[in-house]
Protein backbone atom coordinates (compact mmCIF):
# COMPACT_ATOMS: atom_id res chain seq x y z
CA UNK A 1 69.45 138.52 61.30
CA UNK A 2 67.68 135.01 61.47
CA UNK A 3 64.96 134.92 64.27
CA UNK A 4 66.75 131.20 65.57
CA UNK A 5 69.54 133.62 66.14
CA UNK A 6 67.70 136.45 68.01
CA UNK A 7 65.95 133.69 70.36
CA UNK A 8 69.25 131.74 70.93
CA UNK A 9 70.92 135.25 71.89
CA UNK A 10 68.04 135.81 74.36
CA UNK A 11 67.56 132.12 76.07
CA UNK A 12 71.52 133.37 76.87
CA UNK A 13 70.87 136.29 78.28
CA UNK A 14 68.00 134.86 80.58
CA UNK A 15 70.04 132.09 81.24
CA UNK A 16 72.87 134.43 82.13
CA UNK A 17 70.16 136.56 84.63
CA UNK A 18 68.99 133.05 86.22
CA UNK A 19 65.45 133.57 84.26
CA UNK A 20 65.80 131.08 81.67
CA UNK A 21 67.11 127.56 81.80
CA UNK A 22 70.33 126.73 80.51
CA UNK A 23 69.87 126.54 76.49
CA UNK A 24 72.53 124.50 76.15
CA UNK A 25 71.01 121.41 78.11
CA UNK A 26 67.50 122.44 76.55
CA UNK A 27 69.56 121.68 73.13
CA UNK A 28 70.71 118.25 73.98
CA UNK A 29 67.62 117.17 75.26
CA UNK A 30 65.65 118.32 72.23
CA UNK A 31 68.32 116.63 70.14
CA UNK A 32 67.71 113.33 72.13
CA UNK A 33 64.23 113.23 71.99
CA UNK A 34 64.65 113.54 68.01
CA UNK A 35 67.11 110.34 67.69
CA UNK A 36 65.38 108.07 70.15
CA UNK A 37 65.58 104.47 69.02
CA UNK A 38 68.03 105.61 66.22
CA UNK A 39 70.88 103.86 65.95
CA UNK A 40 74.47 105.66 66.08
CA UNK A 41 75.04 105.16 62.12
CA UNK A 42 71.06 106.05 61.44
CA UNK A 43 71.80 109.38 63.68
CA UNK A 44 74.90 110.04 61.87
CA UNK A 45 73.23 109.95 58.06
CA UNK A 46 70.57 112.38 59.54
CA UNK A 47 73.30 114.18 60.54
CA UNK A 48 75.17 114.33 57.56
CA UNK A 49 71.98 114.90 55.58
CA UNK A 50 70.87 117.98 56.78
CA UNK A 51 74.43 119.60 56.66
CA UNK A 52 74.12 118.39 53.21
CA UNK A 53 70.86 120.19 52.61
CA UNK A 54 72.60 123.24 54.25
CA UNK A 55 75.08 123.00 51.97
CA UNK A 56 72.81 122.97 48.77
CA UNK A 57 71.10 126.27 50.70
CA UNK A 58 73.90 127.76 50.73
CA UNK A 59 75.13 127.31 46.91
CA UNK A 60 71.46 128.29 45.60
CA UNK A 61 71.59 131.63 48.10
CA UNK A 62 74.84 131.96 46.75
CA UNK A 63 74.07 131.87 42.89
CA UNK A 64 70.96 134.05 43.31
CA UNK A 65 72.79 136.44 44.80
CA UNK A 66 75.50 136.31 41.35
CA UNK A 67 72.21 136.42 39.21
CA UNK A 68 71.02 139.42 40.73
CA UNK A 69 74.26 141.41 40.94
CA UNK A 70 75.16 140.29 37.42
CA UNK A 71 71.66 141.48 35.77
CA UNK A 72 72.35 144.49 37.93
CA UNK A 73 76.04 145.08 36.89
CA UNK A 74 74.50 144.73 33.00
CA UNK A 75 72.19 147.38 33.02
């Protein structure tokens, strides 16, 4: 399981026990910090290029995981 996960699942639960602050607002202000003095279509192309990146992430995981179950399947 990712770490980002773990800690998300935890600033919950201390949220949830009145410990933590709410995540979700801790979120949105990171978020706005990052795009200040962007403008709306200079936000959205960040945007759109990291879930772009993801995507590429995801496709190279993807076809390393074929490569190693295909040289395992041929032995």
């Amino acid at each position: 399981m990712n770490n980002s996960v773990i800690q998300s699942f935890m600033d919950g639960v201390a949220y949830f026990f009145g410990v933590g602050e709410n995540p979700i607002e801790k979120y949105y202000l990171e978020r706005k910090a990052e795009n200040e003095g962007l403008q709306g279509w200079e936000i959205d192309a960040k945007n759109l290029r990291g879930d772009w990146e993801r995507v590429g992430m995801y496709i190279s995981n993807a076809m390393g995981q074929y490569e190693h179950e295909a040289a395992n399947a041929n032995r």
